[in-house]
C-alpha atoms as a PDB file:
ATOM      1  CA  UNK A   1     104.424  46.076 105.754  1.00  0.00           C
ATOM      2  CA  UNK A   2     101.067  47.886 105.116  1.00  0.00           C
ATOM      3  CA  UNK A   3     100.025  50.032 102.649  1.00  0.00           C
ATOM      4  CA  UNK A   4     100.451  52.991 105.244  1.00  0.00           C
ATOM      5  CA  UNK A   5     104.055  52.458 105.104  1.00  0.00           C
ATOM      6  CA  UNK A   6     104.438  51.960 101.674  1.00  0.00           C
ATOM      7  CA  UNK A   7     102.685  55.138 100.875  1.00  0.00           C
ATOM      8  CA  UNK A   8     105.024  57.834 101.377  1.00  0.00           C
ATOM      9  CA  UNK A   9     107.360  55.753  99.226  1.00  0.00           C
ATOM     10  CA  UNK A  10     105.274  55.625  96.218  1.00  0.00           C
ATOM     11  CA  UNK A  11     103.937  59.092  96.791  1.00  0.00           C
ATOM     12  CA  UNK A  12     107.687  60.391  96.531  1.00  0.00           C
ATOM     13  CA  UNK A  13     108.805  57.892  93.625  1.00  0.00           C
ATOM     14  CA  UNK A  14     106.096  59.223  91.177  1.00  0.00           C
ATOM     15  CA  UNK A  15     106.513  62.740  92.501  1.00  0.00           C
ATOM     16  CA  UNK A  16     110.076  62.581  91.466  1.00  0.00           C
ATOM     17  CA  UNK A  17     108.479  60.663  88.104  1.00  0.00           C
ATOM     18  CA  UNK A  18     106.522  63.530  87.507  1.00  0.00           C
ATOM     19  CA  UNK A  19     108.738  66.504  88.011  1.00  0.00           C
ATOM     20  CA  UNK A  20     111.955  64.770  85.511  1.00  0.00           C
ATOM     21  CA  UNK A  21     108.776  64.875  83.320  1.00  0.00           C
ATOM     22  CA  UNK A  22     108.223  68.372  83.730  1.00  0.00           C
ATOM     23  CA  UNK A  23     111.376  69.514  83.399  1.00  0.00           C
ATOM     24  CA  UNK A  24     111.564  67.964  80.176  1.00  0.00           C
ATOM     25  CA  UNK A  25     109.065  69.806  78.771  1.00  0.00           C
ATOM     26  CA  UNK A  26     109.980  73.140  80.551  1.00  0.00           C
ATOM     27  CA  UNK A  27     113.475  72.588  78.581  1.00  0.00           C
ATOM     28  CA  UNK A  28     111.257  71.939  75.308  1.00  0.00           C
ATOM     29  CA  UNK A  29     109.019  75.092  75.666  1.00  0.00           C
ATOM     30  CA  UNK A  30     112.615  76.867  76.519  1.00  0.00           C
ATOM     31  CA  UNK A  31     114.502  75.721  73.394  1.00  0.00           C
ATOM     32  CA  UNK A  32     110.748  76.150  71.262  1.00  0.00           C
ATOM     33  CA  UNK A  33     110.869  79.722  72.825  1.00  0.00           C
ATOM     34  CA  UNK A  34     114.502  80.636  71.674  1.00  0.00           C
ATOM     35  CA  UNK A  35     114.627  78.691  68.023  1.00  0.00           C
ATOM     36  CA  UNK A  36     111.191  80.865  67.368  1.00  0.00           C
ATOM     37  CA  UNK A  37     110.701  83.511  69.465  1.00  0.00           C
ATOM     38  CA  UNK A  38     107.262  83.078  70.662  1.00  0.00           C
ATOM     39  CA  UNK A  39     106.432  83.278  74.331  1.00  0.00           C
ATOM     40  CA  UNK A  40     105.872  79.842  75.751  1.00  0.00           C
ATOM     41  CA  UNK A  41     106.015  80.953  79.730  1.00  0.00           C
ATOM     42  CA  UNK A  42     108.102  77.594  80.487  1.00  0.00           C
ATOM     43  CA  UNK A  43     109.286  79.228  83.650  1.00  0.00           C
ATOM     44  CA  UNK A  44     105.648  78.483  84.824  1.00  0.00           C
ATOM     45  CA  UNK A  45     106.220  74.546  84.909  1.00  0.00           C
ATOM     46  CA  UNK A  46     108.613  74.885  87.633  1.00  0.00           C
ATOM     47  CA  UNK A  47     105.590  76.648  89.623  1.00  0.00           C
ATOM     48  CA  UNK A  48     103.733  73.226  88.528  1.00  0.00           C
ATOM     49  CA  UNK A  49     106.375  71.275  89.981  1.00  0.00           C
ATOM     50  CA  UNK A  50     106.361  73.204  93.224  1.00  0.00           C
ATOM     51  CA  UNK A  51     102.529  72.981  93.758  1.00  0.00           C
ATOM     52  CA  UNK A  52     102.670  69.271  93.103  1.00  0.00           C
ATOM     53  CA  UNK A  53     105.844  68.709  95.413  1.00  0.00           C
ATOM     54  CA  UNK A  54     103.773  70.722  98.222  1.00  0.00           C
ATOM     55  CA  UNK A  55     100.581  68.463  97.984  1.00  0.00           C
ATOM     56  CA  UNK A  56     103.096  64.714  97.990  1.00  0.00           C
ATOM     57  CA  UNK A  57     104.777  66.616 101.601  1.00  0.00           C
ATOM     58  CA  UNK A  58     100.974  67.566 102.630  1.00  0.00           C
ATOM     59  CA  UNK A  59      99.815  63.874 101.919  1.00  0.00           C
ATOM     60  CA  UNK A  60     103.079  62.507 103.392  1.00  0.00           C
ATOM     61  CA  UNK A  61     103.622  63.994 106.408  1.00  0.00           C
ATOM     62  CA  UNK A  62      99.356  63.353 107.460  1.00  0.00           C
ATOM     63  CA  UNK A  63      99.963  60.048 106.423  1.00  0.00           C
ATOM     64  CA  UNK A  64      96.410  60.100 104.798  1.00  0.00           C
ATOM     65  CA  UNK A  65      95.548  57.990 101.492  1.00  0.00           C
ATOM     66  CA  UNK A  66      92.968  60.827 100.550  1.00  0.00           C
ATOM     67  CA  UNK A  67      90.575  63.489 101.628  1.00  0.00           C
ATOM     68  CA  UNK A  68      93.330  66.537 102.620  1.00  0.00           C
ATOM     69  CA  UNK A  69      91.651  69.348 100.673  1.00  0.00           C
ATOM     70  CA  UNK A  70      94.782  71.312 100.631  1.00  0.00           C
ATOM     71  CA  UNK A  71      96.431  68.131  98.945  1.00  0.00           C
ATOM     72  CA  UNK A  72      93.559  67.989  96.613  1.00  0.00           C
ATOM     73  CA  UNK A  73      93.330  71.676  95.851  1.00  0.00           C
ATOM     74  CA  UNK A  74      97.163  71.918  95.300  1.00  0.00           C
ATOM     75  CA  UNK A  75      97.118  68.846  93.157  1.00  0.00           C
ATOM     76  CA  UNK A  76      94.193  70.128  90.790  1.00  0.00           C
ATOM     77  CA  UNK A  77      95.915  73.599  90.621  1.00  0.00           C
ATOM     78  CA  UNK A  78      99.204  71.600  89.286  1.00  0.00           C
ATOM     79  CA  UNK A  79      97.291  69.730  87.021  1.00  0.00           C
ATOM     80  CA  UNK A  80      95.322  72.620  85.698  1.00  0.00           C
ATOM     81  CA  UNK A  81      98.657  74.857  85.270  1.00  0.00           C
ATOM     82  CA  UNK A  82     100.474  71.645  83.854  1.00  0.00           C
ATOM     83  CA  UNK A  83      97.458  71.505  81.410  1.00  0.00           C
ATOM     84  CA  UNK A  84      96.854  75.129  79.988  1.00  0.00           C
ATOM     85  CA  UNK A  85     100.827  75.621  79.524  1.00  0.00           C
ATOM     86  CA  UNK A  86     100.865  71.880  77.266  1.00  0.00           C
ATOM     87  CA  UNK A  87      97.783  73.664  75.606  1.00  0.00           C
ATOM     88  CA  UNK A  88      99.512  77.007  75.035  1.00  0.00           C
ATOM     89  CA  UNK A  89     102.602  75.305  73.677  1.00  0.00           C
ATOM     90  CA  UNK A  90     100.864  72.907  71.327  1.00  0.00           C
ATOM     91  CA  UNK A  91      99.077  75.506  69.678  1.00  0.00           C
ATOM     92  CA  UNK A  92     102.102  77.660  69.417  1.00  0.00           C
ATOM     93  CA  UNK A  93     104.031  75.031  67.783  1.00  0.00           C
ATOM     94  CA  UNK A  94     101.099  72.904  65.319  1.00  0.00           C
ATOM     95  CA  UNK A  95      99.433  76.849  64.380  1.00  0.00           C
ATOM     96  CA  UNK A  96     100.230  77.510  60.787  1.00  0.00           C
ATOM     97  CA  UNK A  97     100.713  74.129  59.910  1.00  0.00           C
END
């Protein structure tokens, strides 16, 4: 077995890794946004989760390792949104204290 073929396995394990972990915190920004109020846009991590399921199809169905730029370009957008919504919520919840 090669590391070709044991790509799209791994790929889809930590894809699946990564959106449980998602959802997690989309159901943390959810219950933060009804026990206070505040708009924490946790809807948006499901758009995270889509952008980072469509680059793990792009990079398993070209069977490539790296250098898709769609891959790469949907990955970084993922990572960017996942980023600035973990930002938004942290300072929503540590501001005042």
């Amino acid at each position: 077995m090669d590391s070709i073929a044991v790509h799209p396995i791994v790929t889809l394990y930590i894809w699946l890794g990564v959106s449980a972990l998602l959802v997690l915190f989309a159901l943390i920004a959810r219950f933060y946004e009804r026990l206070s109020g505040e708009r924490t846009y946790y809807f948006l991590f499901f758009l995270a989760i889509t952008l980072l399921a469509g680059a793990s199809m792009r990079q398993i169905t070209r069977d490539q390792l790296a250098g898709d730029a769609l891959a790469d370009l949907l990955t970084a957008a993922g990572g960017a949104l996942v980023g600035a919504l973990c930002l938004h919520i942290y300072r929503l919840m540590i501001r005042g204290r």
